[in-house]
N, C-alpha and C. Protein backbone atom coordinates (compact mmCIF):
# COMPACT_ATOMS: atom_id res chain seq x y z
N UNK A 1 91.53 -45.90 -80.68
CA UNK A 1 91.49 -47.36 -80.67
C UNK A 1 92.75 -47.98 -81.28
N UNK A 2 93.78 -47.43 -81.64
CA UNK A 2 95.14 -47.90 -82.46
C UNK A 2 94.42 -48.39 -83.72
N UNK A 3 94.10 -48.53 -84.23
CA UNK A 3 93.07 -49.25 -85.13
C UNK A 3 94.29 -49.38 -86.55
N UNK A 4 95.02 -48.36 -86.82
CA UNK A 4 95.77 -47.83 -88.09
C UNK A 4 96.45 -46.64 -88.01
N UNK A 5 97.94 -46.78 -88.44
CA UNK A 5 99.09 -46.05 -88.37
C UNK A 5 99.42 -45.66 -89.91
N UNK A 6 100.26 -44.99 -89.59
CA UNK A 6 100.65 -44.20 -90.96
C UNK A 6 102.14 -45.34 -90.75
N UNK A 7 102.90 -45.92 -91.96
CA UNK A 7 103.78 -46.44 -92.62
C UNK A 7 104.69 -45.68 -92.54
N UNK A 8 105.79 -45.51 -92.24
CA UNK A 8 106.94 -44.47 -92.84
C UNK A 8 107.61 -45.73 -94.11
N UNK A 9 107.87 -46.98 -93.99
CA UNK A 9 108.33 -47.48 -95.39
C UNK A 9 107.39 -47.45 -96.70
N UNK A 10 105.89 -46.67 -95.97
CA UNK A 10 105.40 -46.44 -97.49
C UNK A 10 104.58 -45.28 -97.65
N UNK A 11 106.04 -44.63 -96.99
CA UNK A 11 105.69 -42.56 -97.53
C UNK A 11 104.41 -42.31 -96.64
N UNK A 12 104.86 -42.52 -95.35
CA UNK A 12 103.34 -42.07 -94.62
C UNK A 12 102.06 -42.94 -94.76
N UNK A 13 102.21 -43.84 -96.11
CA UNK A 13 100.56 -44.39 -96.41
C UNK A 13 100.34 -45.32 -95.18
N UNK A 14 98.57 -45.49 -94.85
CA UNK A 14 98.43 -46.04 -93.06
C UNK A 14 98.52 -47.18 -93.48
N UNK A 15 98.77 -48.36 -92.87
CA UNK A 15 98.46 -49.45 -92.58
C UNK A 15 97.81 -49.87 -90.99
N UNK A 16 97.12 -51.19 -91.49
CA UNK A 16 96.38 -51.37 -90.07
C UNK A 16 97.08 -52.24 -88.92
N UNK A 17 96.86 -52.27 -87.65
CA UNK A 17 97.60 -52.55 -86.87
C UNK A 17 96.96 -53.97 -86.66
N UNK A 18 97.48 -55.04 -85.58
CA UNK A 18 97.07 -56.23 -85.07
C UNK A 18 95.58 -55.85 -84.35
N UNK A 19 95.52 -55.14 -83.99
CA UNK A 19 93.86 -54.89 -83.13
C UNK A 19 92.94 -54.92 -83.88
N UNK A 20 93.41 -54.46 -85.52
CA UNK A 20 92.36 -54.41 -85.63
C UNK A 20 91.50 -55.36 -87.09
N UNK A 21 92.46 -55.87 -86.43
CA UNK A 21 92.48 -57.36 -87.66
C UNK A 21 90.61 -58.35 -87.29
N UNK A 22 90.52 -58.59 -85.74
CA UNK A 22 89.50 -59.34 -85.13
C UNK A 22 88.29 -58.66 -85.41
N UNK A 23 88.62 -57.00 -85.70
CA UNK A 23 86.84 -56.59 -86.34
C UNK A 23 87.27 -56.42 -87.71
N UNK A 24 88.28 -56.62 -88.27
CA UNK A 24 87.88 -57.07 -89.62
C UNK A 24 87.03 -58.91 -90.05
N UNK A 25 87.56 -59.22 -88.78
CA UNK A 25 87.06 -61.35 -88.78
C UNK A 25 85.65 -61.19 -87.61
N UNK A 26 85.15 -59.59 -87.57
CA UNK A 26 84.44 -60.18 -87.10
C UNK A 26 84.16 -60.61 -85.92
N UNK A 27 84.85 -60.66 -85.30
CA UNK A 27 85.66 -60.94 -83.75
C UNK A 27 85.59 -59.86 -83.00
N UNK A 28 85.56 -59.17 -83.16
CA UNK A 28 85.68 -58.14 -82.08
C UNK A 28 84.44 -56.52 -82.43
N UNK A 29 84.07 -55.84 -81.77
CA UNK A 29 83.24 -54.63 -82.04
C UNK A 29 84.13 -53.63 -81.43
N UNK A 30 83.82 -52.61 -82.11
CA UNK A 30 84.20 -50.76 -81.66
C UNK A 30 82.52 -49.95 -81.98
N UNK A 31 82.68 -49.53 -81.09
CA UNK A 31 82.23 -48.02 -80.63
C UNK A 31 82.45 -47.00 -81.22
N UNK A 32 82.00 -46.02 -82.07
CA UNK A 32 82.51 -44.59 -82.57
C UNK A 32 81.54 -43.97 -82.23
N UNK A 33 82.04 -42.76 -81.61
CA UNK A 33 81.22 -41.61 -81.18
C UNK A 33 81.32 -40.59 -82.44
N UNK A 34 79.67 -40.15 -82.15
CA UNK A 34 79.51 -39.47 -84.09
C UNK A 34 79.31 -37.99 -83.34
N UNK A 35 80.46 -36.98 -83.90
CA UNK A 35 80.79 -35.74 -83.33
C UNK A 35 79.21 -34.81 -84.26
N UNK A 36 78.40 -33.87 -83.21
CA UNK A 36 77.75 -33.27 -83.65
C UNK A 36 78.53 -31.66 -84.42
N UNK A 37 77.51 -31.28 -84.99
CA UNK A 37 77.85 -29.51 -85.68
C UNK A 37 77.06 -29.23 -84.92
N UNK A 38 77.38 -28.09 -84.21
CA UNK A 38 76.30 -26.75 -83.45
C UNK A 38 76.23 -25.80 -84.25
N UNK A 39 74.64 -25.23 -84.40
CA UNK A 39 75.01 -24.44 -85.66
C UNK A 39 74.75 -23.23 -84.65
N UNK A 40 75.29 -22.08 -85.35
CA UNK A 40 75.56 -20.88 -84.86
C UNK A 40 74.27 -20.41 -85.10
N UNK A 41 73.91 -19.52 -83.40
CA UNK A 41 72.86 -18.69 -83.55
C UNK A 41 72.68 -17.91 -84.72
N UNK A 42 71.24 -18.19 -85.18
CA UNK A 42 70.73 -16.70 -86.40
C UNK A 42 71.06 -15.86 -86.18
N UNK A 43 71.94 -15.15 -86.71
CA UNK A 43 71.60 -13.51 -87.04
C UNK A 43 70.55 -12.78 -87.38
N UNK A 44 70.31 -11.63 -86.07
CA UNK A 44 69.05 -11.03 -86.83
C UNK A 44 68.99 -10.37 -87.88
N UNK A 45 68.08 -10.07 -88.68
CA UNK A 45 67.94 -9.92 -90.16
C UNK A 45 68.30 -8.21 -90.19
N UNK A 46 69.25 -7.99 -91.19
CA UNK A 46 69.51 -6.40 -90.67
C UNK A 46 68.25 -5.53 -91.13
N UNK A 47 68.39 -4.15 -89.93
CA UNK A 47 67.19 -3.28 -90.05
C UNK A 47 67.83 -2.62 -90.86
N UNK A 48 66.46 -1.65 -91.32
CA UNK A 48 66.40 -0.84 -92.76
C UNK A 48 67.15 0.14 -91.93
N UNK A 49 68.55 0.44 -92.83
CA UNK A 49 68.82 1.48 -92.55
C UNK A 49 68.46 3.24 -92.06
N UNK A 50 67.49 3.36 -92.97
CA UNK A 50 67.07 4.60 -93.16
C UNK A 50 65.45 4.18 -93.65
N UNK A 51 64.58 5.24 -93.49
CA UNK A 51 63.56 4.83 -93.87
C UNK A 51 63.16 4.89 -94.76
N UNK A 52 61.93 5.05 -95.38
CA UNK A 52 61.89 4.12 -97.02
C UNK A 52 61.53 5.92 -97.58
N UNK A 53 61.27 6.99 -97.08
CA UNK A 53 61.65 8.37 -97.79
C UNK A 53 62.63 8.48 -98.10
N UNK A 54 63.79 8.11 -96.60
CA UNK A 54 65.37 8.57 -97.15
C UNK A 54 65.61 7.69 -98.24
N UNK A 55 65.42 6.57 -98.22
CA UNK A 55 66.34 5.24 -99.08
C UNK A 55 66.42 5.72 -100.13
N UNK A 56 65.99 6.35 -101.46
CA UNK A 56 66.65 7.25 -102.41
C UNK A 56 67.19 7.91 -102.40
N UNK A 57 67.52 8.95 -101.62
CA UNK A 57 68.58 10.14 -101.06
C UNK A 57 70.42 9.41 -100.85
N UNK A 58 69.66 8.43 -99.74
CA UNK A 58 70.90 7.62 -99.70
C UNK A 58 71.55 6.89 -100.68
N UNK A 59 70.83 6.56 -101.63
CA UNK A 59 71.15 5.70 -102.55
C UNK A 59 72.01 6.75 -103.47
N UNK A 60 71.56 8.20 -103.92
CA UNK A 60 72.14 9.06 -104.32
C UNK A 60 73.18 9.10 -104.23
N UNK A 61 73.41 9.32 -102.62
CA UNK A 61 74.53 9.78 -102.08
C UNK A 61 75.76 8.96 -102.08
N UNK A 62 75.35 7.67 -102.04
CA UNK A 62 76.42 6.19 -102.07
C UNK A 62 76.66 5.95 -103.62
N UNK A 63 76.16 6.45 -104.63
CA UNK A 63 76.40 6.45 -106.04
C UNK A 63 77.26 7.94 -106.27
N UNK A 64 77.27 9.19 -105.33
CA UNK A 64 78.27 10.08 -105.75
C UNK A 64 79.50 9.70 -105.04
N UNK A 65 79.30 9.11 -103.71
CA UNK A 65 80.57 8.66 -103.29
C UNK A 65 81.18 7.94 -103.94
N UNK A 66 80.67 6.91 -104.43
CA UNK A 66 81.59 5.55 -105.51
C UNK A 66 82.04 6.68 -106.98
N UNK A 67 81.58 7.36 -107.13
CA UNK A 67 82.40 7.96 -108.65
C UNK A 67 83.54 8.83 -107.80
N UNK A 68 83.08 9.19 -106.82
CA UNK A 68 84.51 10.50 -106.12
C UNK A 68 85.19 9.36 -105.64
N UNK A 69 85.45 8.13 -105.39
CA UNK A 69 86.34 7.47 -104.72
C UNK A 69 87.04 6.50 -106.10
N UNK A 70 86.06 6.31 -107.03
CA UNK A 70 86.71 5.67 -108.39
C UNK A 70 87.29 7.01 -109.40
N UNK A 71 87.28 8.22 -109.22
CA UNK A 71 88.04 9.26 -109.38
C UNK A 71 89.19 9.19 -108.52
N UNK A 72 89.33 9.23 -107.55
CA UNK A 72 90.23 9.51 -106.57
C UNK A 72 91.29 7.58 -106.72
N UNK A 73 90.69 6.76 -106.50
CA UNK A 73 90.95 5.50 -106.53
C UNK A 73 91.48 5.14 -105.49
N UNK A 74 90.49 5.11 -104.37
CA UNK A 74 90.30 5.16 -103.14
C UNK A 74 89.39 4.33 -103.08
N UNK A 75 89.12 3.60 -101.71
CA UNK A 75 87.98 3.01 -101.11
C UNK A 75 87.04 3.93 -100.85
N UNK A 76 86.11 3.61 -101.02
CA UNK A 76 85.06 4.33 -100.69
C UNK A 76 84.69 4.68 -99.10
N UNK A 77 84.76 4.26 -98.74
CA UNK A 77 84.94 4.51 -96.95
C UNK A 77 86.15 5.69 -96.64
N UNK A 78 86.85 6.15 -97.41
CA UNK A 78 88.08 7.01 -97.44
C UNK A 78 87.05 8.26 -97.73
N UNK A 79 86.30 8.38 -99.12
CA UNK A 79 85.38 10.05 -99.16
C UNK A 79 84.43 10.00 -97.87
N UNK A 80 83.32 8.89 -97.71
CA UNK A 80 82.79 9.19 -96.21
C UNK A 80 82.23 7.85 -95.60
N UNK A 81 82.18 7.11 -94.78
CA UNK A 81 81.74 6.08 -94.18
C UNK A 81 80.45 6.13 -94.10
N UNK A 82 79.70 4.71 -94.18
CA UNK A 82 78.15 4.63 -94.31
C UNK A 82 77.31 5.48 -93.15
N UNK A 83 77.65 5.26 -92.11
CA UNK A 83 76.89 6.00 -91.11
C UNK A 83 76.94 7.82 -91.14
N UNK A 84 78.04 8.06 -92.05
CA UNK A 84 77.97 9.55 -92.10
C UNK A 84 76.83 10.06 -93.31
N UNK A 85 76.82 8.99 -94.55
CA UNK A 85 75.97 9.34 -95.56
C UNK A 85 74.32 9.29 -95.19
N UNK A 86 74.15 8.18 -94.58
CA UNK A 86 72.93 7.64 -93.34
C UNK A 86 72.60 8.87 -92.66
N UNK A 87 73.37 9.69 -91.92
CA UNK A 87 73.09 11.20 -91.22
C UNK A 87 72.41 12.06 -92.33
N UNK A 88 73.45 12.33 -93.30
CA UNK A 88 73.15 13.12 -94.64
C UNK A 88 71.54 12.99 -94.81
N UNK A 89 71.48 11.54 -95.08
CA UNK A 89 69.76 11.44 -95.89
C UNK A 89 69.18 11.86 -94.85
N UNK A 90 69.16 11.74 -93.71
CA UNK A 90 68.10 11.94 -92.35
C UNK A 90 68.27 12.96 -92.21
N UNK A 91 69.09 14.34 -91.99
CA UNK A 91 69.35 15.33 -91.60
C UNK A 91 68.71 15.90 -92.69
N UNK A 92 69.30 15.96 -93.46
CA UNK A 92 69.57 16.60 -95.18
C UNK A 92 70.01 18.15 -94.75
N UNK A 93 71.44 18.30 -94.45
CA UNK A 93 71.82 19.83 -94.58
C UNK A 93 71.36 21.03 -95.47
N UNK A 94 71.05 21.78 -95.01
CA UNK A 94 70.69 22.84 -96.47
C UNK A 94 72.34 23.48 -97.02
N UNK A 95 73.24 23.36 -96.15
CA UNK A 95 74.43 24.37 -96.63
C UNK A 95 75.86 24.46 -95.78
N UNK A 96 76.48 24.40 -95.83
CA UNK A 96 77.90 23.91 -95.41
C UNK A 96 78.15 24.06 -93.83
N UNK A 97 77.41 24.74 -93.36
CA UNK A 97 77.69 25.29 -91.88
C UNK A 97 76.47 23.85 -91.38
N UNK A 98 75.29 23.65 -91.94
CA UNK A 98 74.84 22.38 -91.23
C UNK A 98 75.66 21.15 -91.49
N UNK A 99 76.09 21.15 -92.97
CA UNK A 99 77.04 19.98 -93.66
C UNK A 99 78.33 19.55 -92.37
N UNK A 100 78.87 20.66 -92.42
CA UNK A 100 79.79 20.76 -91.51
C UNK A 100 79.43 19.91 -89.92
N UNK A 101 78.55 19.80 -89.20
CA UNK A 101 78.06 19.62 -88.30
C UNK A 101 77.73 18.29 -88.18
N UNK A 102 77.55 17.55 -89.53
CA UNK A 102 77.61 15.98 -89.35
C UNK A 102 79.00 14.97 -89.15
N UNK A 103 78.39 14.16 -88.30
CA UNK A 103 79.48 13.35 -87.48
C UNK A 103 80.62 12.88 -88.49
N UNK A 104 81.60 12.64 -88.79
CA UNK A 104 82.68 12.40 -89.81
C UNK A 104 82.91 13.15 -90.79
N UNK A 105 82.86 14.68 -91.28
CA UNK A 105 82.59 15.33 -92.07
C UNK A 105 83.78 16.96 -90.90
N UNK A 106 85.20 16.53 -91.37
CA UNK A 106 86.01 17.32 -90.68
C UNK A 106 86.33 18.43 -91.65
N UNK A 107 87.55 19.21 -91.47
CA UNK A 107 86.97 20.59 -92.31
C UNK A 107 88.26 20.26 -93.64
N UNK A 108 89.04 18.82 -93.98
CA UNK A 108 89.67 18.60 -95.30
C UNK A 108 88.12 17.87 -95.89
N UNK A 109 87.25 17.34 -95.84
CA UNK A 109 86.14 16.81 -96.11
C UNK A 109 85.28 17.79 -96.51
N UNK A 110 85.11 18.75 -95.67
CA UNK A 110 83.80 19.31 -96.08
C UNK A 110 84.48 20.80 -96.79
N UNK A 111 86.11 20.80 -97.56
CA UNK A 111 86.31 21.29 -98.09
C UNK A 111 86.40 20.79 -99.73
N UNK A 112 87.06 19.53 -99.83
CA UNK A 112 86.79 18.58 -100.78
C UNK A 112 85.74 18.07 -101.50
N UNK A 113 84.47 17.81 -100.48
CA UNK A 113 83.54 17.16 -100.65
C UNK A 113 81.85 17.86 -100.23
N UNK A 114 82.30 18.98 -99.85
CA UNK A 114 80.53 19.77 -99.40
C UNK A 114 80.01 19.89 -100.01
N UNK A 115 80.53 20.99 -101.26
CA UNK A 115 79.55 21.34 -102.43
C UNK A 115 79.17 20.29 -103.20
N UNK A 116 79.80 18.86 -103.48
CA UNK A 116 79.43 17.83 -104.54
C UNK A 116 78.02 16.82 -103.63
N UNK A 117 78.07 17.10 -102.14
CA UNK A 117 77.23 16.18 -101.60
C UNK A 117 76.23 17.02 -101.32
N UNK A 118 76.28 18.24 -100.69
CA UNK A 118 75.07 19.03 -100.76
C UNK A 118 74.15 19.58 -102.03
N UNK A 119 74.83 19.43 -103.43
CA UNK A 119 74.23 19.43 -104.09
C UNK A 119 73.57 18.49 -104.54
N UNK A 120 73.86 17.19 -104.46
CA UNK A 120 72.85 15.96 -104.17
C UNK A 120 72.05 16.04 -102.89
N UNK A 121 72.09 16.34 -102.21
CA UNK A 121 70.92 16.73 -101.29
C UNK A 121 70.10 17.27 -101.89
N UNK A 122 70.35 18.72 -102.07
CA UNK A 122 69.20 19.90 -102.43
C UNK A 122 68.98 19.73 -103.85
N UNK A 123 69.88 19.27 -104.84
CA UNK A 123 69.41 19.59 -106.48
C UNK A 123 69.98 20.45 -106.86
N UNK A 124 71.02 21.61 -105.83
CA UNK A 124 71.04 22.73 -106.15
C UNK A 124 72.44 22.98 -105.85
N UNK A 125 73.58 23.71 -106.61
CA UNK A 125 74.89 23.91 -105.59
C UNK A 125 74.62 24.71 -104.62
N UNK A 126 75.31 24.46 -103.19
CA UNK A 126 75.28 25.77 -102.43
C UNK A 126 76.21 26.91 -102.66
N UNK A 127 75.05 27.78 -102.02
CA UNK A 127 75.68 30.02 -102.28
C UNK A 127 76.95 29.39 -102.47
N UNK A 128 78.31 30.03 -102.79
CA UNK A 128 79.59 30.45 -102.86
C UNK A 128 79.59 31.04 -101.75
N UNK A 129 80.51 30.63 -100.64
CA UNK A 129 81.34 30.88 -99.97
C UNK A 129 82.84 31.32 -99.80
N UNK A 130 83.08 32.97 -99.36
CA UNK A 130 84.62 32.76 -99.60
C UNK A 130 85.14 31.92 -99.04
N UNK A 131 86.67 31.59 -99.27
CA UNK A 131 87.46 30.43 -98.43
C UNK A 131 87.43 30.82 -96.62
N UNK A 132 87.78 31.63 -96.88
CA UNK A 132 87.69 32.25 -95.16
C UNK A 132 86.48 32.11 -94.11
N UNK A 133 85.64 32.44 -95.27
CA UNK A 133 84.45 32.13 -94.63
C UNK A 133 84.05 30.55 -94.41
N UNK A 134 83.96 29.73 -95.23
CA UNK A 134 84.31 28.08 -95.32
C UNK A 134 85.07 27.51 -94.59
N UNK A 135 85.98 28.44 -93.72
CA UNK A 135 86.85 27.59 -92.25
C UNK A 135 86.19 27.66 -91.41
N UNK A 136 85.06 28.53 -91.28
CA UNK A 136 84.22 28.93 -89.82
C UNK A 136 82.82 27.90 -90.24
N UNK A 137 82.63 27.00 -90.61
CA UNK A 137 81.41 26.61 -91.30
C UNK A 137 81.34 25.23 -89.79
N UNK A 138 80.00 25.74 -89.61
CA UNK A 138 79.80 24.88 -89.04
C UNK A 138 80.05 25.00 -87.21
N UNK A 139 80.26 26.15 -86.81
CA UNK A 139 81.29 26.86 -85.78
C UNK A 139 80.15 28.26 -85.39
N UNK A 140 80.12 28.18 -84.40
CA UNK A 140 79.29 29.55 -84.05
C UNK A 140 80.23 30.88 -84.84
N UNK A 141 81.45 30.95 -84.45
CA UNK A 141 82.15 32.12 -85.24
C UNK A 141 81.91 32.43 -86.83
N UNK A 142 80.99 31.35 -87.15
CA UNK A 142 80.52 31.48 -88.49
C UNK A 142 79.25 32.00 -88.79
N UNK A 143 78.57 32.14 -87.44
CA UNK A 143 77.33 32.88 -87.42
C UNK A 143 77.47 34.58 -87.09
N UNK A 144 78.72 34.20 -86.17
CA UNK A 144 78.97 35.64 -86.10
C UNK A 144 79.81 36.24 -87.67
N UNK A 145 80.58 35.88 -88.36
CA UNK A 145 81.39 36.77 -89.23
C UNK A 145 80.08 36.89 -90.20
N UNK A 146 78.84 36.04 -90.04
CA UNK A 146 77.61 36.72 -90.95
C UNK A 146 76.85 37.64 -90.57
N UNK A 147 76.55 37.92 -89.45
CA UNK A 147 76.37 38.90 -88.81
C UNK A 147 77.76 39.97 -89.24
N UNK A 148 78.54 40.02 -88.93
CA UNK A 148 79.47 41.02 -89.40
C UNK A 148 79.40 41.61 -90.47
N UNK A 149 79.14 40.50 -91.81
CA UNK A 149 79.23 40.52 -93.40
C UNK A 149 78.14 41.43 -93.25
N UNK A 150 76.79 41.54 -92.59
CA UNK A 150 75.66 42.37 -92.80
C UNK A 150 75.52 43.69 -92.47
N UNK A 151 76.14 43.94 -91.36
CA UNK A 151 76.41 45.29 -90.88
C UNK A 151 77.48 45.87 -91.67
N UNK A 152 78.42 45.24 -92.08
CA UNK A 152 79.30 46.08 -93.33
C UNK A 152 78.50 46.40 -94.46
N UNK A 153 77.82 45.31 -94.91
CA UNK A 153 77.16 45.74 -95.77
C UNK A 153 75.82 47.12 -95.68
N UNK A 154 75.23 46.93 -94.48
CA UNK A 154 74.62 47.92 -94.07
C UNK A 154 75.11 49.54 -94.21
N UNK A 155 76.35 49.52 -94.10
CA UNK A 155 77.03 50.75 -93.40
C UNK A 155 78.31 50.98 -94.18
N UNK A 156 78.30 50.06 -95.46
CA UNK A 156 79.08 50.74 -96.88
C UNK A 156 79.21 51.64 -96.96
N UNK A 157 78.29 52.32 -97.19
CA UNK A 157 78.37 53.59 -97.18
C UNK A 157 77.59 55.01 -96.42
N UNK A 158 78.26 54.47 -95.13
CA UNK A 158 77.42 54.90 -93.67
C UNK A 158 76.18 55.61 -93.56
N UNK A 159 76.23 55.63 -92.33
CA UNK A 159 74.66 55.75 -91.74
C UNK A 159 73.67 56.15 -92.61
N UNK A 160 74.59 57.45 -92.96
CA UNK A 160 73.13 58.44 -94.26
C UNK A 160 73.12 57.42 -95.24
N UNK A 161 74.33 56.77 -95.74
CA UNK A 161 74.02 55.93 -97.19
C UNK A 161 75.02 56.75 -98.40
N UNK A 162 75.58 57.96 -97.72
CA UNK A 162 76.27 59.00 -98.54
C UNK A 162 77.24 59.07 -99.05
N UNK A 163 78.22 58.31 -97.87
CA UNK A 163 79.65 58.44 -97.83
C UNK A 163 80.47 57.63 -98.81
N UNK A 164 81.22 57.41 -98.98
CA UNK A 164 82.12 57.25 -99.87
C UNK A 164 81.84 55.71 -99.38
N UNK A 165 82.16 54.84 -100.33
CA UNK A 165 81.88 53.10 -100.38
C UNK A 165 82.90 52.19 -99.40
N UNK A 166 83.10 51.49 -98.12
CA UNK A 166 84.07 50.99 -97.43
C UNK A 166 83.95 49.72 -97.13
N UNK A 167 84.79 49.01 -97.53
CA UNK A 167 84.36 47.42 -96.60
C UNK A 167 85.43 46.98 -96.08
N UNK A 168 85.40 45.63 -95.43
CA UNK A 168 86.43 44.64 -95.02
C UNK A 168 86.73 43.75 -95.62
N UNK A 169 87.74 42.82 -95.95
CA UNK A 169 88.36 41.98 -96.42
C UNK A 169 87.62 40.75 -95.54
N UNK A 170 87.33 39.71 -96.29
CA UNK A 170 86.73 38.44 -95.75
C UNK A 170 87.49 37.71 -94.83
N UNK A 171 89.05 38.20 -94.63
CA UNK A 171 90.08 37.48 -93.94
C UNK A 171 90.22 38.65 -92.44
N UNK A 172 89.64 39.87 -92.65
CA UNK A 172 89.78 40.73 -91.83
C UNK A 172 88.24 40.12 -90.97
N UNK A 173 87.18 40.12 -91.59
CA UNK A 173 86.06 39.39 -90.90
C UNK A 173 86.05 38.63 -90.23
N UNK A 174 86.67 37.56 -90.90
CA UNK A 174 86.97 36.52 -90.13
C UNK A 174 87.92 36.26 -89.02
N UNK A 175 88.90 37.25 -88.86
CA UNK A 175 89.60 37.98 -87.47
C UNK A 175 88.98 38.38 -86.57
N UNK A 176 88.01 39.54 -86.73
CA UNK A 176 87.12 39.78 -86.13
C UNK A 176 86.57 38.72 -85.50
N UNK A 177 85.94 37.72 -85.87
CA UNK A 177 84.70 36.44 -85.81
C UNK A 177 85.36 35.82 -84.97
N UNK A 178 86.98 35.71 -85.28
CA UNK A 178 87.70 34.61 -83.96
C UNK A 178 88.03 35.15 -83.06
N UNK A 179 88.60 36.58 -82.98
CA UNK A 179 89.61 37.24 -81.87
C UNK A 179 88.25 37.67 -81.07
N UNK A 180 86.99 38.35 -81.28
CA UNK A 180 86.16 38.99 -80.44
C UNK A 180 86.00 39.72 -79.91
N UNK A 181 87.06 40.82 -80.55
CA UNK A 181 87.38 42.31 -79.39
C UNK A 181 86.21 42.93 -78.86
N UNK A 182 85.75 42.93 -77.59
CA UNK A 182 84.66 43.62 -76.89
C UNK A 182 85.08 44.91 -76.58
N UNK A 183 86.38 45.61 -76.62
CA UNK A 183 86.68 46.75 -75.96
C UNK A 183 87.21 47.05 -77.62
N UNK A 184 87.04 48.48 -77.62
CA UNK A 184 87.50 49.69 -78.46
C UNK A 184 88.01 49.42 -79.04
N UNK A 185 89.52 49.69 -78.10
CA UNK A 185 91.02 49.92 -78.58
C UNK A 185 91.74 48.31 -78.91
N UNK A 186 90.88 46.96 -78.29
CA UNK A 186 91.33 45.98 -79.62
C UNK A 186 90.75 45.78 -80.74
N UNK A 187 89.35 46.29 -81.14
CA UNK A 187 88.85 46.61 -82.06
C UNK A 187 89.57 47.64 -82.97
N UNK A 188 90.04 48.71 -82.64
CA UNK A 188 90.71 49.46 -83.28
C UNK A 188 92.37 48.85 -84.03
N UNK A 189 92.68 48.37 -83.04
CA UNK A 189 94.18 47.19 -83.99
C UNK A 189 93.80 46.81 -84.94
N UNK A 190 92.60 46.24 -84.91
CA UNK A 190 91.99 45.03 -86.16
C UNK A 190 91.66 46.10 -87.33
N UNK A 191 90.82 46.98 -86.89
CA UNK A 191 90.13 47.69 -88.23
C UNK A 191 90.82 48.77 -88.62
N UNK A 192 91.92 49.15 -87.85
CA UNK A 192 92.28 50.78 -88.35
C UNK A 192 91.15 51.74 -87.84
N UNK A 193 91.96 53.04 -88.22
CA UNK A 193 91.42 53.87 -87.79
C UNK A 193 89.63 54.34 -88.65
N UNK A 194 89.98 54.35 -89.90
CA UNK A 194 89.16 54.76 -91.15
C UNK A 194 87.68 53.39 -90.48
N UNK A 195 87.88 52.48 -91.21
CA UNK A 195 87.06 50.99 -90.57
C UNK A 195 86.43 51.12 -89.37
N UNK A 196 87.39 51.58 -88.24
CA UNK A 196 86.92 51.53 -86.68
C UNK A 196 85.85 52.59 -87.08
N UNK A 197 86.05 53.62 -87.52
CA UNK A 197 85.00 55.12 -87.54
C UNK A 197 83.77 54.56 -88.17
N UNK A 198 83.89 53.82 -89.30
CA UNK A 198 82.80 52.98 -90.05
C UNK A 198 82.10 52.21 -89.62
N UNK A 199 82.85 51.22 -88.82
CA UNK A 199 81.94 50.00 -88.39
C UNK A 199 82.78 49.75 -86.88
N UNK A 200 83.24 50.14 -86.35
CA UNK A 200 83.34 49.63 -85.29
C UNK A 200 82.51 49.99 -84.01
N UNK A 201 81.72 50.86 -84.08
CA UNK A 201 80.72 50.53 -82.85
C UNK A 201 79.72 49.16 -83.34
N UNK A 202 79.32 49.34 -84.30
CA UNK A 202 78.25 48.38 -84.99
C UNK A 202 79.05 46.46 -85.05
N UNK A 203 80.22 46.76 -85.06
CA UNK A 203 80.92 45.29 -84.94
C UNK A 203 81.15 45.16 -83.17
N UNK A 204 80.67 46.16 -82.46
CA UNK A 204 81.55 45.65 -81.04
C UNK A 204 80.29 45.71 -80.63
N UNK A 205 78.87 46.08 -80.92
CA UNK A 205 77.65 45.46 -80.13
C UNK A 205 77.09 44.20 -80.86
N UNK A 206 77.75 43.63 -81.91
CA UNK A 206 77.32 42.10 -82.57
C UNK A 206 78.40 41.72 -81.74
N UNK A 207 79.20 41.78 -81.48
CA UNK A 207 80.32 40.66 -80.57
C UNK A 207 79.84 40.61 -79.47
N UNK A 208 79.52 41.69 -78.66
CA UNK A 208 78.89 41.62 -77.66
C UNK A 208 77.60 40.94 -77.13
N UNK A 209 76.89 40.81 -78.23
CA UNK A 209 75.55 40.23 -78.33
C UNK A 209 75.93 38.62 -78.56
N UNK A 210 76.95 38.00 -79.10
CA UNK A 210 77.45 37.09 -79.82
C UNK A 210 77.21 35.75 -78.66
């Protein structure tokens, strides 16, 4: 409506124009259109995360994350994001090879962080794992190098139980567990000769079975 201008001889301040002098006397009417607010659809009310068994578990678990991330001095979303701890309570892993298997939980994580969260799960730390064994976690080759670990152990000290005491190195197992030799003579590279005589029929029908 021109109604009032801003002044530049007095620093911007408005003054009113000739138009609109006649509805100050009265003389004249305006019209103003009165602008509505639309209010924004409700949000639905958020669902319970987890259900009301887990909701202590979780709560656990979001109170060990905040001390490992105020240790670390990190965001908390950096040790594990809500939807991975959310899995945790619902799943509840018994031990690093299930740990391993939840969604955001890669193998600098569930080297850092397995034993401190699975023991809030269970109450309990989990077994000791060698390191070698702890790369296969979570990985079928980790079912097999336990299977392996058993038949060595079986056959320590072979068949009769007599012989002199023999094992493998946890890093030699775990060769085994990845490479998979089904034939003999790559079985025999891996174990040597002494080893192959010990356990290598008994390691090449678990691979085979694998």
């Amino acid at each position: 409506h021109d109604l009032i201008r801003p002044d530049p001889a007095r620093y911007g301040a408005f003054r009113m124009t000739q138009s609109a002098r006649p509805i100050l006397r009265n003389e004249a009417k305006i019209t103003l259109r009165k602008d509505t607010i639309r209010q924004g659809a409700r949000r639905p009310a958020v669902k319970t995360l987890v259900s009301e068994e887990d909701a202590p578990l979780l709560s656990a678990l979001k109170a060990k994350r905040r001390a490992l991330a105020e240790e670390a001095r990190v965001p908390a979303y950096v040790i594990f994001n809500d939807r991975t701890l959310i899995e945790m309570a619902q799943t509840r892993p018994a031990d690093l090879d299930a740990f391993a298997r939840i969604s955001g939980v890669g193998a600098k994580k569930l080297e850092n962080f397995g034993t401190a969260f699975l023991t809030v799960i269970n109450g309990a730390q989990p077994a000791a794992q060698h390191p070698a064994r702890r790369k296969l976690a979570g990985r079928e080759t980790g079912s097999l190098y336990d299977a392996l670990l058993e038949a060595q152990a079986r056959l320590a000290r072979g068949t009769a139980g007599q012989d002199k005491p023999m094992s493998c190195s946890a890093s030699l197992l775990a060769k085994v567990a990845e490479i998979r030799p089904t034939e003999q003579a790559a079985m025999l590279r891996l174990l040597g000769d002494r080893r192959m005589e010990r356990f290598g029929a008994a390691f090449l029908d678990i691979v085979k079975d694998a």
